[in-house]
Protein backbone atom coordinates (compact mmCIF):
# COMPACT_ATOMS: atom_id res chain seq x y z
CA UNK A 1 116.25 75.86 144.75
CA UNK A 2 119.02 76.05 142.24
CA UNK A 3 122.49 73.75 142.68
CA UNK A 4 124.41 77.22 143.10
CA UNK A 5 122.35 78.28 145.83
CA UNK A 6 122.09 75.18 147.62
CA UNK A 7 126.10 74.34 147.27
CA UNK A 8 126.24 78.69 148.19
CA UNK A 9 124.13 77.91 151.60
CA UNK A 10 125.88 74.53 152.59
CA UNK A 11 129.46 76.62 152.16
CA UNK A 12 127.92 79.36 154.17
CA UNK A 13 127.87 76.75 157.19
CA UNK A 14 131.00 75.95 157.21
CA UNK A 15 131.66 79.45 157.44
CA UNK A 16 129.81 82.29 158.25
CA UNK A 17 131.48 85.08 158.19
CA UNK A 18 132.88 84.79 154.53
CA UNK A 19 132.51 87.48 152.82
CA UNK A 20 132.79 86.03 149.13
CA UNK A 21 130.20 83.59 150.34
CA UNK A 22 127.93 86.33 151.57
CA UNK A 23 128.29 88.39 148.79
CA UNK A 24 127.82 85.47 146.25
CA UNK A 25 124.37 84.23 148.29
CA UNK A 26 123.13 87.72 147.77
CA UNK A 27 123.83 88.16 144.47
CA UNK A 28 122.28 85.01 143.32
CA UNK A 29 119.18 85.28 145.60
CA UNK A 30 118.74 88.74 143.55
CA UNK A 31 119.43 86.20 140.32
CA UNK A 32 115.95 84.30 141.37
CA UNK A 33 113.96 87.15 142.63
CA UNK A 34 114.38 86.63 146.11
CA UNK A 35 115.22 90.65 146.98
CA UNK A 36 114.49 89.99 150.72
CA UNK A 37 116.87 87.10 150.87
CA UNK A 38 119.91 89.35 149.03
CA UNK A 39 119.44 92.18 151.30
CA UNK A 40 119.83 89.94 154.18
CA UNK A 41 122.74 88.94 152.62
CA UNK A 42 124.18 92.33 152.34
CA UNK A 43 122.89 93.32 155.61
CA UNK A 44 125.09 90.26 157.39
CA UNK A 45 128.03 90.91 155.09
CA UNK A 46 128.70 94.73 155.87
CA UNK A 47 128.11 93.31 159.79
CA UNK A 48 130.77 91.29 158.88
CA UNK A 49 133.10 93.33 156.81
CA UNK A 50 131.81 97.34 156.23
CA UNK A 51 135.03 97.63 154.19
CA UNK A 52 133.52 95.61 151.39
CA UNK A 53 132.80 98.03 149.20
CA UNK A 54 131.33 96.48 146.34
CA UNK A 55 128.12 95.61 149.01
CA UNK A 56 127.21 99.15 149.04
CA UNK A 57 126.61 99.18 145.12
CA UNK A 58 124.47 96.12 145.04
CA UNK A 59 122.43 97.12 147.77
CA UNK A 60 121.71 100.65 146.46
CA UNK A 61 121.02 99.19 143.55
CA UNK A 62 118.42 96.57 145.04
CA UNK A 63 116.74 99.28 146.71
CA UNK A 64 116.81 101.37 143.69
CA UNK A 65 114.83 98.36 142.13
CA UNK A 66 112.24 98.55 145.09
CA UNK A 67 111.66 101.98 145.18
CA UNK A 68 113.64 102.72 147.52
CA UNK A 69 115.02 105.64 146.27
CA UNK A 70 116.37 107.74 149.82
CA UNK A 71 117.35 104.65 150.41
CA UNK A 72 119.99 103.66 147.99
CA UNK A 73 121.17 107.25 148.12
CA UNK A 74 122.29 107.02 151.48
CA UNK A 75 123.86 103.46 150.79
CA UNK A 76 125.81 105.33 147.75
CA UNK A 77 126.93 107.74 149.81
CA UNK A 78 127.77 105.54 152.61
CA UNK A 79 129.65 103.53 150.27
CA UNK A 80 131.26 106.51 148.52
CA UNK A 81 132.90 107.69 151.89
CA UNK A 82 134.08 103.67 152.52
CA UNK A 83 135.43 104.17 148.99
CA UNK A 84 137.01 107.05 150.08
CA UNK A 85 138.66 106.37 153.01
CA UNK A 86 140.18 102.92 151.67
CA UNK A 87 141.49 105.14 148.26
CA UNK A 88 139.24 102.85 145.66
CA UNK A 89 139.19 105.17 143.31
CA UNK A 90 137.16 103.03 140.91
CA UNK A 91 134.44 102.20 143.39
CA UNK A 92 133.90 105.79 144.19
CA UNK A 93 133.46 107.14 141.14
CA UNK A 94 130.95 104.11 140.46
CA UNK A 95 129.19 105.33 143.46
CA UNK A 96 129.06 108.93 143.16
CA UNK A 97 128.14 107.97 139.64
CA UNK A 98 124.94 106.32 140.80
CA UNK A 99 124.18 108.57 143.41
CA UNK A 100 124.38 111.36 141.10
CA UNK A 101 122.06 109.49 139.14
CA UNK A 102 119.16 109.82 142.34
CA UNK A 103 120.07 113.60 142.71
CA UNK A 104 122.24 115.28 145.02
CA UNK A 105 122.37 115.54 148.67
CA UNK A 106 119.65 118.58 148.97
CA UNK A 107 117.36 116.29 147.54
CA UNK A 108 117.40 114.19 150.36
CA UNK A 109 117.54 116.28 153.37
């Protein structure tokens, strides 16, 4: 287990509902491969915070990695109407960007 990770985790139990914490542990469990570990990273973090919109990016983009392809479009769109709704302008157009990408929304009725 890297230094990162392990000094990542021990801030994580001091507090557990950070969401730069949460967002860091995912994003360097993705760094060493572990995919299962970052999406329970990004699962607990939009639990904590759904507003964080840079979550729904990541994710998409993990299960884009996987496969999943339905998958990550929904998250992009999900993410797309967060965007939306909190006027990040740059985050949407990130996210439509990528779920253009996948196809539009006939493609995944």
């Amino acid at each position: 287990m890297s230094d990162r990770l392990n000094l990542l985790l021990s801030m994580l139990e001091e507090n557990q509902v950070d969401t730069f914490i949460l967002f860091a542990l995912a994003k360097e469990y993705e760094n060493i491969g572990d995919d299962e570990q970052a999406e329970s990273m990004y699962v607990k973090l939009k639990e904590v915070d759904a507003d964080y919109v840079g979550l729904y990016y990541h994710l998409g983009k993990l299960h884009e990695r996987q496969g999943r392809i339905p998958t990550a479009f929904a998250i992009y769109k999900e993410g797309g109407e967060v965007a939306k709704r909190l006027g990040d302008s740059h985050s949407l157009s990130e996210l439509m960007g990528a779920k253009l990408n996948l196809g539009d929304d006939e493609d995944f009725e």
